[in-house]
C-alpha atoms as a PDB file:
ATOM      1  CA  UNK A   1      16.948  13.305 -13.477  1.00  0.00           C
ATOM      2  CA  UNK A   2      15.386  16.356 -13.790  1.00  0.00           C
ATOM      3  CA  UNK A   3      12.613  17.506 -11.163  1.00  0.00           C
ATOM      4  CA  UNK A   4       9.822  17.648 -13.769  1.00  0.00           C
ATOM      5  CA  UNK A   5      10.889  14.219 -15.061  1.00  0.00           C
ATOM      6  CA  UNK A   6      10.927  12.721 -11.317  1.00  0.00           C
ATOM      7  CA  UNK A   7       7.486  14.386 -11.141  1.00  0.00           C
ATOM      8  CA  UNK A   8       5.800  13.152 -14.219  1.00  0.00           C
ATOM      9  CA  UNK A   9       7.680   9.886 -13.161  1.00  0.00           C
ATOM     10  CA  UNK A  10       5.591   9.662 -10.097  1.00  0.00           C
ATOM     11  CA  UNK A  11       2.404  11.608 -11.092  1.00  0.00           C
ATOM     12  CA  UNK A  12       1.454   9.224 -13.385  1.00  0.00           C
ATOM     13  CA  UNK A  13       2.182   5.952 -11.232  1.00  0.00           C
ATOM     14  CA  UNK A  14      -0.413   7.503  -9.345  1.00  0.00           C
ATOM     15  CA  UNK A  15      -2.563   7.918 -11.905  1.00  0.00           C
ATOM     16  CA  UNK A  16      -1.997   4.252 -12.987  1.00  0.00           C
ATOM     17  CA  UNK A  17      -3.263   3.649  -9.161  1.00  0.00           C
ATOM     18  CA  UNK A  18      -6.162   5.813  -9.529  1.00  0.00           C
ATOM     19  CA  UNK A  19      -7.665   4.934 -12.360  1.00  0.00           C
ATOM     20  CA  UNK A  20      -7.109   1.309 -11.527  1.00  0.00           C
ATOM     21  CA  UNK A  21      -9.163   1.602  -8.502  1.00  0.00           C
ATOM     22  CA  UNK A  22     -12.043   3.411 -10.099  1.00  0.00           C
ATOM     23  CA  UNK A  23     -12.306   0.997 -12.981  1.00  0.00           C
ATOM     24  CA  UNK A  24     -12.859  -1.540  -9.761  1.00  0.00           C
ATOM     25  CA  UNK A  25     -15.574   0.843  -8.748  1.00  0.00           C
ATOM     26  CA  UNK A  26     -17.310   0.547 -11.976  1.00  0.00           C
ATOM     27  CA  UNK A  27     -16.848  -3.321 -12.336  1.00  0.00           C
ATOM     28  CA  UNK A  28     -17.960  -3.946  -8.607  1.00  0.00           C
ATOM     29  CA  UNK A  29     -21.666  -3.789  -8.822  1.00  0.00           C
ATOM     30  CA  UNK A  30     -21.432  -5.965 -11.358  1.00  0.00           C
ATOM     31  CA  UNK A  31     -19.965  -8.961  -9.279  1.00  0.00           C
ATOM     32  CA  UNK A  32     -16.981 -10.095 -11.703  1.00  0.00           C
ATOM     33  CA  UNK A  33     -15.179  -8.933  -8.936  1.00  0.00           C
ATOM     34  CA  UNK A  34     -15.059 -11.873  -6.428  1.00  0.00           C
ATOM     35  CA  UNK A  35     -13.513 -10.461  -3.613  1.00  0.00           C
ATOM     36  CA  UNK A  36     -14.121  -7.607  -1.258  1.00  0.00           C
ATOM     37  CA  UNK A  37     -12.369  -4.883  -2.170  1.00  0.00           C
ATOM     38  CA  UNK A  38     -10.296  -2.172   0.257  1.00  0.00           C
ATOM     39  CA  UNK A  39      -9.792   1.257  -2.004  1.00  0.00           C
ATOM     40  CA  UNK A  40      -6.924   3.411  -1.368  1.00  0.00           C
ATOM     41  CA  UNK A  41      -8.451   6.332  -3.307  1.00  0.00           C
ATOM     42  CA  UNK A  42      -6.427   9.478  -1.762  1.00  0.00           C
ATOM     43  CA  UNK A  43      -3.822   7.410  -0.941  1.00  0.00           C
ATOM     44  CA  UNK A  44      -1.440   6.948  -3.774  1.00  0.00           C
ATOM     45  CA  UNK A  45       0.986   9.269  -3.372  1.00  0.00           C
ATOM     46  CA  UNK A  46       1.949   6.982   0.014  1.00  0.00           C
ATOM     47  CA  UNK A  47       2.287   3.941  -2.401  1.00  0.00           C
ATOM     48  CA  UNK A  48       4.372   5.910  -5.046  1.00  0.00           C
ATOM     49  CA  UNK A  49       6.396   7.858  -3.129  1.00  0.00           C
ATOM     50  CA  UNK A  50       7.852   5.052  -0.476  1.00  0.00           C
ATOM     51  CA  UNK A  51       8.002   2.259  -3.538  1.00  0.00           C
ATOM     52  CA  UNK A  52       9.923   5.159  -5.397  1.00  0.00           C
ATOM     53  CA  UNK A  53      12.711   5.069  -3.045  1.00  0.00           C
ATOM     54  CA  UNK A  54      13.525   1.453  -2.909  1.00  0.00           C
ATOM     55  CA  UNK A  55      15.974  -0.429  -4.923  1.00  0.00           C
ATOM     56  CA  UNK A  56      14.433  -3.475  -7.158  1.00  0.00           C
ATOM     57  CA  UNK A  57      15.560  -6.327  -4.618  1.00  0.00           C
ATOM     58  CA  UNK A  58      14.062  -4.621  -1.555  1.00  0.00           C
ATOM     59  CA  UNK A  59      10.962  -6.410  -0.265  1.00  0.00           C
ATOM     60  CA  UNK A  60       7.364  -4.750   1.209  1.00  0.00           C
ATOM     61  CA  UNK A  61       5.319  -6.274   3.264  1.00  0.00           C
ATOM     62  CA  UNK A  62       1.715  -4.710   2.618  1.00  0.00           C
ATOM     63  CA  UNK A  63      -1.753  -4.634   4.091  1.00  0.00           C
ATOM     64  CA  UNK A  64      -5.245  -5.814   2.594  1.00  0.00           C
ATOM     65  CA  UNK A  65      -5.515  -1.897   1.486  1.00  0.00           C
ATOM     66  CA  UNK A  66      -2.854  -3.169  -0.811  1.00  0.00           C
ATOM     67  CA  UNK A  67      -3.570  -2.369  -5.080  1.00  0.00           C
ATOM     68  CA  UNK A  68      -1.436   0.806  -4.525  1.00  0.00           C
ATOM     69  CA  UNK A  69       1.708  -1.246  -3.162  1.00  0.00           C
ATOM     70  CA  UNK A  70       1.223  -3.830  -5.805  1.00  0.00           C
ATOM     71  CA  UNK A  71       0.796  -1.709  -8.916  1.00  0.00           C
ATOM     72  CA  UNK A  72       3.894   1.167  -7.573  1.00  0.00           C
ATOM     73  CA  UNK A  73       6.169  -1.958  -6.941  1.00  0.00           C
ATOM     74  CA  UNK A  74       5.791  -3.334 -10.319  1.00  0.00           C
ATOM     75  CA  UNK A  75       3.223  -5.880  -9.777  1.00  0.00           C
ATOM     76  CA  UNK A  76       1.716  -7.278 -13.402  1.00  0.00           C
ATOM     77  CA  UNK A  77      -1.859  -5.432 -13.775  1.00  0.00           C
ATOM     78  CA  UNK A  78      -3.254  -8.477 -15.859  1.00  0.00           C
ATOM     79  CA  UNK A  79      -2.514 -10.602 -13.072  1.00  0.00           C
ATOM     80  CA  UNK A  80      -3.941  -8.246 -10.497  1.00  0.00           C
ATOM     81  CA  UNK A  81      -7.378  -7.988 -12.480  1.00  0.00           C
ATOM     82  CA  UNK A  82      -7.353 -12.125 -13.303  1.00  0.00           C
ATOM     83  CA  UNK A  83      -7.313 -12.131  -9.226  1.00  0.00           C
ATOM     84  CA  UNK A  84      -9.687 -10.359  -8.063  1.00  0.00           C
ATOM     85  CA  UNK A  85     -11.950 -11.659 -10.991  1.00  0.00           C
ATOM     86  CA  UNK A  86     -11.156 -15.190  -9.170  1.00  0.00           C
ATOM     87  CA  UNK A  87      -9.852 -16.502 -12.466  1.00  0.00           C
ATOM     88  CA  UNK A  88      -6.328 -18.633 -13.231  1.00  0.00           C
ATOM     89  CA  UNK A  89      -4.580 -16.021 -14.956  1.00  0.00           C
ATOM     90  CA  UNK A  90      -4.780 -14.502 -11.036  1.00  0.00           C
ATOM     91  CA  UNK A  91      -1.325 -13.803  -9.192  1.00  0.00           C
ATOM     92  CA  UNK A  92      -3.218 -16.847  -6.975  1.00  0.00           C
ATOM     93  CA  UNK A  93      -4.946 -18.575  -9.448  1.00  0.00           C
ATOM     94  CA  UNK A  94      -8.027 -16.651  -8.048  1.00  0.00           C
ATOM     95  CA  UNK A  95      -7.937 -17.968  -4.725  1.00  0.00           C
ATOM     96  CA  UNK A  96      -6.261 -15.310  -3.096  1.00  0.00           C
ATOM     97  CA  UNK A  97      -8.335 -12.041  -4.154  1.00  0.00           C
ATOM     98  CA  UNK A  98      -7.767  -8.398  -3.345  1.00  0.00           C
ATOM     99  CA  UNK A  99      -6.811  -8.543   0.161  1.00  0.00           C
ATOM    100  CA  UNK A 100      -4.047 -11.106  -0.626  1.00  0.00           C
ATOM    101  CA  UNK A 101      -2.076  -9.639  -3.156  1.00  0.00           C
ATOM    102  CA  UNK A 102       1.339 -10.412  -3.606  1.00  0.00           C
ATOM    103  CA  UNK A 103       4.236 -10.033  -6.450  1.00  0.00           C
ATOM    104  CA  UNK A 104       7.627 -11.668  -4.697  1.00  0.00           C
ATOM    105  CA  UNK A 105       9.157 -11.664  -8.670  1.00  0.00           C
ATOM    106  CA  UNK A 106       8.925  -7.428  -8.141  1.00  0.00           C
ATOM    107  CA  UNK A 107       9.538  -7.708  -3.710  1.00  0.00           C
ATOM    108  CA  UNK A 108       5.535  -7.467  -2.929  1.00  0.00           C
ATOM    109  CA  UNK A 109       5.568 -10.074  -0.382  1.00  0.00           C
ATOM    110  CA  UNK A 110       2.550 -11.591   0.700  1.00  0.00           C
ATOM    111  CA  UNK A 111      -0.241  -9.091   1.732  1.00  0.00           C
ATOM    112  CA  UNK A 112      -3.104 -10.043   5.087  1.00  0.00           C
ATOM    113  CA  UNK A 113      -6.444  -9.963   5.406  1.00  0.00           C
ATOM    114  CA  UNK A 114      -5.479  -9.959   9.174  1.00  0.00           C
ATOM    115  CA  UNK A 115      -3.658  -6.356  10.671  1.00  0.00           C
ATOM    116  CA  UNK A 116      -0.480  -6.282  11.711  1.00  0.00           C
ATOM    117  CA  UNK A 117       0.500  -9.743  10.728  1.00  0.00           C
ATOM    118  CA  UNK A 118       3.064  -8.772   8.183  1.00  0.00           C
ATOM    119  CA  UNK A 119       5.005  -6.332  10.486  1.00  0.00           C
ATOM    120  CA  UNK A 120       6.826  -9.178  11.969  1.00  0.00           C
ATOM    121  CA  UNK A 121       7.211 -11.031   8.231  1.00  0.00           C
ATOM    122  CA  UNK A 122       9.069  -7.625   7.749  1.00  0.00           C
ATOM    123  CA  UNK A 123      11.202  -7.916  10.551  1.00  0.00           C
ATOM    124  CA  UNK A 124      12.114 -11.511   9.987  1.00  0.00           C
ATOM    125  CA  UNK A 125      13.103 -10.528   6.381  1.00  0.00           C
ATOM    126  CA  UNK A 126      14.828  -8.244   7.778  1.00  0.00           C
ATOM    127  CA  UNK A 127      16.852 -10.361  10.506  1.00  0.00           C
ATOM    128  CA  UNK A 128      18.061 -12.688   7.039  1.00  0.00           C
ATOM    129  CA  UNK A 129      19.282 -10.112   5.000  1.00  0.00           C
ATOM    130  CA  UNK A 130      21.728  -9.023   8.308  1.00  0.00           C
ATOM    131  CA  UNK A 131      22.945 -12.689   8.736  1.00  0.00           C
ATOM    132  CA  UNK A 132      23.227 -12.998   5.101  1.00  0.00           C
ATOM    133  CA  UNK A 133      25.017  -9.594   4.596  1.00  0.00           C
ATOM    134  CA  UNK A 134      23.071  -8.537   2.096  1.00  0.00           C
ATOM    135  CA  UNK A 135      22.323  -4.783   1.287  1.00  0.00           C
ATOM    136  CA  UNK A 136      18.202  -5.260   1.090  1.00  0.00           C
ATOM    137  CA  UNK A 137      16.117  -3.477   3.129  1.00  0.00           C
ATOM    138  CA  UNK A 138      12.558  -4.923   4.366  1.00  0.00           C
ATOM    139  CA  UNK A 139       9.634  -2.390   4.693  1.00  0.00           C
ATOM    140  CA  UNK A 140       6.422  -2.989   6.454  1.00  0.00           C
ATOM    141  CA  UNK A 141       3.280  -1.099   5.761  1.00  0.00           C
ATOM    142  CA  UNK A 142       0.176  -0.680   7.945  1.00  0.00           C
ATOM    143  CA  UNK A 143      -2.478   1.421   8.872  1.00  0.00           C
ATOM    144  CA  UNK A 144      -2.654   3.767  12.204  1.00  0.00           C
ATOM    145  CA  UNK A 145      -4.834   0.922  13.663  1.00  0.00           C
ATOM    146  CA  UNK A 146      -2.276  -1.891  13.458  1.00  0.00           C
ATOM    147  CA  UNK A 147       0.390   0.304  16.032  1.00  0.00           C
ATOM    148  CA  UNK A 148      -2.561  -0.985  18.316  1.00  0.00           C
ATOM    149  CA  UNK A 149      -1.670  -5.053  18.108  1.00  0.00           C
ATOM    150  CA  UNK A 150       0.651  -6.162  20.418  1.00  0.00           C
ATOM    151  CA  UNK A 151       2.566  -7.592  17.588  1.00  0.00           C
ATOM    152  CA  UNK A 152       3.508  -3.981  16.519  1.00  0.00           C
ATOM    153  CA  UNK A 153       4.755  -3.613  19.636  1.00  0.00           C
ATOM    154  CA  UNK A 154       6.692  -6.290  19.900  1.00  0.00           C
ATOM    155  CA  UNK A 155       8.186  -6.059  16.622  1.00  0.00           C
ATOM    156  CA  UNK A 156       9.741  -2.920  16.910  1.00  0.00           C
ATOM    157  CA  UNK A 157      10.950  -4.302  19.997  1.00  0.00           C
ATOM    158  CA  UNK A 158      12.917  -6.926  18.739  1.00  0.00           C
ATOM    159  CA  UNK A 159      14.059  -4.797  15.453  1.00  0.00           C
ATOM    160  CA  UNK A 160      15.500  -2.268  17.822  1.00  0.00           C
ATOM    161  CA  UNK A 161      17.176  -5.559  20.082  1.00  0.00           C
ATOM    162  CA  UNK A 162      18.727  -7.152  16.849  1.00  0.00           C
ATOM    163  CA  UNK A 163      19.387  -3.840  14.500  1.00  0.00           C
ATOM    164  CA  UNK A 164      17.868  -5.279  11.706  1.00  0.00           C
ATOM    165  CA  UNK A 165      17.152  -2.872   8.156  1.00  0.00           C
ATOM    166  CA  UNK A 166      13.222  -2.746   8.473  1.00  0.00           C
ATOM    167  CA  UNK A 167      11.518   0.154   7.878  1.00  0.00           C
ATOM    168  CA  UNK A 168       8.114   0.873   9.389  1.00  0.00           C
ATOM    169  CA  UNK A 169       5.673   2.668   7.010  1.00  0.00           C
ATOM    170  CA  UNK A 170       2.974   3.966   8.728  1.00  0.00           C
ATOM    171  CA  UNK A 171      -0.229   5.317   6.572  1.00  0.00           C
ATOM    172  CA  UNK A 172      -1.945   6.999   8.947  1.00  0.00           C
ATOM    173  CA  UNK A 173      -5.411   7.839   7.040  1.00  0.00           C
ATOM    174  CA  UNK A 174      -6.750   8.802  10.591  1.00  0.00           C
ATOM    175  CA  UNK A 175      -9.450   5.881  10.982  1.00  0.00           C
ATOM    176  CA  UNK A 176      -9.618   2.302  12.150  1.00  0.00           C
ATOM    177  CA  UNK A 177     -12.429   1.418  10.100  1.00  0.00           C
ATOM    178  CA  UNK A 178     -15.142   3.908  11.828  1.00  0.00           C
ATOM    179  CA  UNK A 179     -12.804   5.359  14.584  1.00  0.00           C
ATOM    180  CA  UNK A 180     -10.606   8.265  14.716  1.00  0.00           C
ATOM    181  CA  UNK A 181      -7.547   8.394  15.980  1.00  0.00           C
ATOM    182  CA  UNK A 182      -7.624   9.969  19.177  1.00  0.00           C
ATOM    183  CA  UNK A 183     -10.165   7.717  20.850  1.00  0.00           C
ATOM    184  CA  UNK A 184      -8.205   4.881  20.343  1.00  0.00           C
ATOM    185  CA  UNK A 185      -4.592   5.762  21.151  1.00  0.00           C
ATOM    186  CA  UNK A 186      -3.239   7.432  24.546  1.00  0.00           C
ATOM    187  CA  UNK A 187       0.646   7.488  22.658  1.00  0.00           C
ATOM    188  CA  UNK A 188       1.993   9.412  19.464  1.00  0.00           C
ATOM    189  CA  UNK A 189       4.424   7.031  17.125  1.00  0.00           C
ATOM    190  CA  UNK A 190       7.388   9.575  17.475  1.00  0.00           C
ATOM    191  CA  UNK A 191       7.558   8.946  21.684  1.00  0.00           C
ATOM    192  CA  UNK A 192       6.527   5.303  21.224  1.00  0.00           C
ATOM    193  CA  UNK A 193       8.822   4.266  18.958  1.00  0.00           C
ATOM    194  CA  UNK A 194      11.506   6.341  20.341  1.00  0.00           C
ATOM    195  CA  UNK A 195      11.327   4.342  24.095  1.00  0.00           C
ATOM    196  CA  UNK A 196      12.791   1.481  21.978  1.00  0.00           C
ATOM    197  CA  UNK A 197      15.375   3.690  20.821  1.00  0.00           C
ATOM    198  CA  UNK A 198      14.021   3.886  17.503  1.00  0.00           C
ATOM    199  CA  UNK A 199      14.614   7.340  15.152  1.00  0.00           C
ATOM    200  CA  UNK A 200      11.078   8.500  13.180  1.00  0.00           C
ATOM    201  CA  UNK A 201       9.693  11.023  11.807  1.00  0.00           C
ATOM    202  CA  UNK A 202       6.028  11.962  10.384  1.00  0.00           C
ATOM    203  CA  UNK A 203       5.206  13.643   6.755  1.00  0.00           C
ATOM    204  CA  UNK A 204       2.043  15.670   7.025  1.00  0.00           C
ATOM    205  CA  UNK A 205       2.433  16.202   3.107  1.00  0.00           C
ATOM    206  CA  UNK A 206       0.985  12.675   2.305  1.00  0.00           C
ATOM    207  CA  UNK A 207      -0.501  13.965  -1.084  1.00  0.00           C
ATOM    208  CA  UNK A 208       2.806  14.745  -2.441  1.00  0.00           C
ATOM    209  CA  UNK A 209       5.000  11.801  -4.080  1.00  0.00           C
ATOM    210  CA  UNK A 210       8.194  13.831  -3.926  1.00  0.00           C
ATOM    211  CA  UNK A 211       7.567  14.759  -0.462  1.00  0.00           C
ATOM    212  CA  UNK A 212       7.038  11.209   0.488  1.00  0.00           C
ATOM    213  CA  UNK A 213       9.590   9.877  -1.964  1.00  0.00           C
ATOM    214  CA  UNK A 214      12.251  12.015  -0.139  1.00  0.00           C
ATOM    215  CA  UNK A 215      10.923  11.369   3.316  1.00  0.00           C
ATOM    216  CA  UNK A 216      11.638   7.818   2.307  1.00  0.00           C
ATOM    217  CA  UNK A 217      14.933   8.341   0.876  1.00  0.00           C
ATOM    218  CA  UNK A 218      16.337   9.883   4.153  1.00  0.00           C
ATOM    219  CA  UNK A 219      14.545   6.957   6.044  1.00  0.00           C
ATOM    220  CA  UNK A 220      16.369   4.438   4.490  1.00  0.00           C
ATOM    221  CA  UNK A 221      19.635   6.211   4.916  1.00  0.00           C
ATOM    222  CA  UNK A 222      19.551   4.959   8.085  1.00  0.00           C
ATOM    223  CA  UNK A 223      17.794   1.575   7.710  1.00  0.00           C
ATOM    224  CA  UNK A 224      20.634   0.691   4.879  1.00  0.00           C
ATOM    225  CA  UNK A 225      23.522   1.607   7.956  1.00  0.00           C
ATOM    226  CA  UNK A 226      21.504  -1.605  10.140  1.00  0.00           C
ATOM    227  CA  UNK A 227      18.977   0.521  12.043  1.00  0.00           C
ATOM    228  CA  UNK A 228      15.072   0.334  12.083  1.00  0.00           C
ATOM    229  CA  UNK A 229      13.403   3.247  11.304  1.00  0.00           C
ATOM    230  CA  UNK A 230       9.844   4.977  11.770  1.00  0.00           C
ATOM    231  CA  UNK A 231       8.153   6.535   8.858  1.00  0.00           C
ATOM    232  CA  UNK A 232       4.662   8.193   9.351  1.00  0.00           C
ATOM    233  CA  UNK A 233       2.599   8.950   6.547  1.00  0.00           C
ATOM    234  CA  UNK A 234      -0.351  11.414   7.354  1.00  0.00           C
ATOM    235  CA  UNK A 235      -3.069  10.430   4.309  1.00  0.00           C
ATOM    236  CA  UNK A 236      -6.542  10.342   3.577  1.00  0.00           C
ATOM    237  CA  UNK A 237      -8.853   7.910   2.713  1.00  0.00           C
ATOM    238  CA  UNK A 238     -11.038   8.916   0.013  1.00  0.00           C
ATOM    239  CA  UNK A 239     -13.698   5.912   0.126  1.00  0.00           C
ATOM    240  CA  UNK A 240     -15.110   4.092   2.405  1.00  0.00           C
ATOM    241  CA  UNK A 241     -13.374   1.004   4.606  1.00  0.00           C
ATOM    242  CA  UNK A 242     -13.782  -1.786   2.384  1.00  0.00           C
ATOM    243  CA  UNK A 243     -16.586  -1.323  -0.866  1.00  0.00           C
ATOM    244  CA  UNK A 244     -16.590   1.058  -3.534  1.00  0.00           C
ATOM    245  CA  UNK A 245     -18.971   3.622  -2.001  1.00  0.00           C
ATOM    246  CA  UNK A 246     -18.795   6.918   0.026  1.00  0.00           C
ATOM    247  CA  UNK A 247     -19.213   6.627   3.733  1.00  0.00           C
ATOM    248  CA  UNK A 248     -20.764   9.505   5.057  1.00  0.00           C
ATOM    249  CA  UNK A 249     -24.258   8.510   5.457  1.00  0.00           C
ATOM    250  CA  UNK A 250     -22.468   6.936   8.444  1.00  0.00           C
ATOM    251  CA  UNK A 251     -22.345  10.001  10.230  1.00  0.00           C
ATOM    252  CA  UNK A 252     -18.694   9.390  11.894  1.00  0.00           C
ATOM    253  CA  UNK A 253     -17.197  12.040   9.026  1.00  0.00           C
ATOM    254  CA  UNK A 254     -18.303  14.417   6.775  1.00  0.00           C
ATOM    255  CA  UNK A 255     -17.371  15.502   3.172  1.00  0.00           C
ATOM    256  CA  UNK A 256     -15.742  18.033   4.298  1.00  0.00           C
ATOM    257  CA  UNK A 257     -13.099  16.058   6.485  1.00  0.00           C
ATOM    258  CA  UNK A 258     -12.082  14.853   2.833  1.00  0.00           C
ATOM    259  CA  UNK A 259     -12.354  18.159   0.638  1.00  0.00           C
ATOM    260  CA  UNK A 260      -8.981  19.396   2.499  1.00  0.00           C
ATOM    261  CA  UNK A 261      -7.192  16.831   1.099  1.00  0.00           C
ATOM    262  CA  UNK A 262      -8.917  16.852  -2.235  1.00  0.00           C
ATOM    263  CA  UNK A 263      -7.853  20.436  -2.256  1.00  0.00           C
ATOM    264  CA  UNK A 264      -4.230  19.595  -1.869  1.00  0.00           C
ATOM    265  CA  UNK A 265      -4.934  16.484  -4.401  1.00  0.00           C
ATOM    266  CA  UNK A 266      -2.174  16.735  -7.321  1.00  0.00           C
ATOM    267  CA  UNK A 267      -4.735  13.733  -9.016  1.00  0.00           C
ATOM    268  CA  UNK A 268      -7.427  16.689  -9.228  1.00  0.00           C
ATOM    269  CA  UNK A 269      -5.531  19.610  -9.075  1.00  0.00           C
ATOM    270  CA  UNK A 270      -3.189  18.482 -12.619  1.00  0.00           C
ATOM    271  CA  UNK A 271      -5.912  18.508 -15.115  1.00  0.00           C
ATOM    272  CA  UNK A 272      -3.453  18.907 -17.766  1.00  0.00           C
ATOM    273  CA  UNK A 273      -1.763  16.078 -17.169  1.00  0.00           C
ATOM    274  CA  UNK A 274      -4.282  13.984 -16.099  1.00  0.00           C
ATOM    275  CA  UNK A 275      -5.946  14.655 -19.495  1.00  0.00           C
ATOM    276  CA  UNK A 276      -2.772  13.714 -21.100  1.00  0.00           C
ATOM    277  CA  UNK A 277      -1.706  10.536 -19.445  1.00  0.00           C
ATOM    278  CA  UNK A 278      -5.239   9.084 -19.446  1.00  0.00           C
ATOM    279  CA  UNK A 279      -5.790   7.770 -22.768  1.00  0.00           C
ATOM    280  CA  UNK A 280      -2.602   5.643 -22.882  1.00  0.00           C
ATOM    281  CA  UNK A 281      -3.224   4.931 -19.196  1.00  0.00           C
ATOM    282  CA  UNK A 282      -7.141   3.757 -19.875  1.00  0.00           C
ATOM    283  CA  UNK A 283      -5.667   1.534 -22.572  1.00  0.00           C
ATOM    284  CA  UNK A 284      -3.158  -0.323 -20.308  1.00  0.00           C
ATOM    285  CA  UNK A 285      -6.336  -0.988 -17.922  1.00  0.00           C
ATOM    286  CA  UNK A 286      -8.487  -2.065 -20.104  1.00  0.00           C
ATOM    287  CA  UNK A 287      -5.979  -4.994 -21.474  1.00  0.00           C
ATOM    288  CA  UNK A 288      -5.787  -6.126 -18.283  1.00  0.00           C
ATOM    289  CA  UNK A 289      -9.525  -6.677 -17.573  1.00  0.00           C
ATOM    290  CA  UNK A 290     -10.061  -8.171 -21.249  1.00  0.00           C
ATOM    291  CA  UNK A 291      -7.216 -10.331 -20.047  1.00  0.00           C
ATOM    292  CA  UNK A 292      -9.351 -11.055 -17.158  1.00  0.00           C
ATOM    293  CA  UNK A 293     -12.669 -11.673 -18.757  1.00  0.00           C
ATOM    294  CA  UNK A 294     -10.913 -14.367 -20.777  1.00  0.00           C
ATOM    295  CA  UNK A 295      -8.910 -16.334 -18.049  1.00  0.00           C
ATOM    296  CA  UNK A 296     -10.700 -19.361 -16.998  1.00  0.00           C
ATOM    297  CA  UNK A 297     -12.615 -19.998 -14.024  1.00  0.00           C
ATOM    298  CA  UNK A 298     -10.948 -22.622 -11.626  1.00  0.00           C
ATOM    299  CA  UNK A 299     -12.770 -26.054 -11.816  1.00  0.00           C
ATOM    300  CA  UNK A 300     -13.235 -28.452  -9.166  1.00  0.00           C
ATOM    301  CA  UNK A 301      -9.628 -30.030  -9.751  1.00  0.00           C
ATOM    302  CA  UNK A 302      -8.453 -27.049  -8.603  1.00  0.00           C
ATOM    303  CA  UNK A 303     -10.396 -27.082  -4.449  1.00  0.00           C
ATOM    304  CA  UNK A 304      -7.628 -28.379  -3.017  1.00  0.00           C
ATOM    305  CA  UNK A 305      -4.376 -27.582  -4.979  1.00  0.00           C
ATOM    306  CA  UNK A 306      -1.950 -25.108  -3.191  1.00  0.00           C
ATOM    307  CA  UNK A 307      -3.385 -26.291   0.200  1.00  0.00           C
ATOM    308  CA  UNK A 308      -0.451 -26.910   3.206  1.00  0.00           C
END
């Protein structure tokens, strides 16, 4: 495939991403959305580039910050609207909203509300694909703030103890909802994960698909031989934590912590082919929320179905 091709490939998955989000933006005040909603606005490339890489049968195991994942893994966009409308045409029949997304018929396992519980899903996954002998790989995705749970911890401890194929996917946007980084964290993934004897590496590119896409690539080159691997993915969040506003009448960052990655943004940068992919793009979105307009609403026969 030709690099332009692999380009356009990617550029407009992110699009896809991008506009999908901001169509949430201008549905949300309206409340047909019945979830909470956690953008990842300036973080598509991440999604793209890492779901890119993976073969079909290769499962990720995804945060609440999850419509990225879901949409670059091949997740239906009808279904994904029905949800968070809280209507039966949902992936969960409405019950499990935005924060709960999942697509195991594409390898988007079940995504959490609560951080860091999916890393060890991942690893599990992981552990039955070596005693099965299969080729899959598992992949767990979380924020900077989740390497703070002693489940993280733990995980990559026992991934390193039983050489499982798990790759960690870090998308480090920085913040833990209102906190930076460096008041929160006395270590640096590379040294942490490396006491467990764990390779990694860190992309500072997190804008670029290809970059990431490549990164990811490499990454699994040694994930695929039975080792667990480290991949972190410097990013930024465009929007605020969870909503569909800015945050910086907040005070803990400005506009212009954002405007350097805006400035790097291939989204805003590509007018040309943003302009050109748009139109067929907007028309793919909007199917999917007439789709969910229509879907019923669960009735009361429906309280206590899918209950364990």
């Amino acid at each position: 495939m030709q690099t332009n091709d692999l380009y356009r490939r990617l550029f407009r998955a992110a699009l896809l991403i991008r506009l999908v989000e901001e169509r949430i933006v201008a549905l949300y005040p309206s409340d047909r959305i019945q979830s909470p909603v956690h953008l990842s606005i300036g973080q598509e490339a991440v999604a793209v580039g890492v779901c890119d890489a993976l073969k079909p049968d290769d499962l990720v195991f995804a945060t609440y910050r999850s419509h990225g994942f879901y949409i670059a893994k091949g997740g239906p966009l009808d279904a994904m609207f029905a949800e968070l409308y809280g209507r039966l045409g949902g992936i969960s029949k409405g019950k499990a909203g935005s924060m709960h997304l999942s697509a195991p018929e594409v390898g988007l396992m079940g995504s959490s509300a609560v951080v860091a519980s999916t890393i060890p899903h991942a690893v599990g996954a992981a552990l039955s694909f070596k005693r099965t002998g299969s080729s899959r790989v598992a992949i767990a995705v979380f924020g900077d703030g989740a390497t703070e749970e002693g489940v993280y911890h733990e995980s990559l401890n026992f991934a390193s103890l039983m050489k499982v194929p798990v790759l960690f996917v870090c998308e480090d946007n920085g913040l833990a909802v209102h906190s930076f980084r460096h008041v929160r964290q006395a270590y640096r993934l590379p040294e942490h994960a490396a006491t467990f004897g764990i390779g990694s590496r860190r992309v500072e590119e997190g804008w670029d698909a290809l970059a990431v896409r490549q990164a990811t690539l490499d990454a699994l080159a040694v994930v695929r031989t039975g080792k667990p691997f480290v991949l972190e993915l410097a990013t930024g969040r465009y929007k605020e934590h969870v909503g569909v506003g800015d945050d910086f009448h907040f005070g803990y960052r400005s506009a212009d912590d954002i405007d350097a990655w805006k400035a790097r943004d291939p989204l805003i940068l590509d007018r040309k082919l943003v302009e050109e992919l748009t139109p067929e793009i907007e028309r793919e979105i909007a199917a999917a929320v007439d789709f969910a307009e229509r879907s019923p609403v669960p009735g009361r026969a429906e309280l206590l179905t899918d209950v364990i």
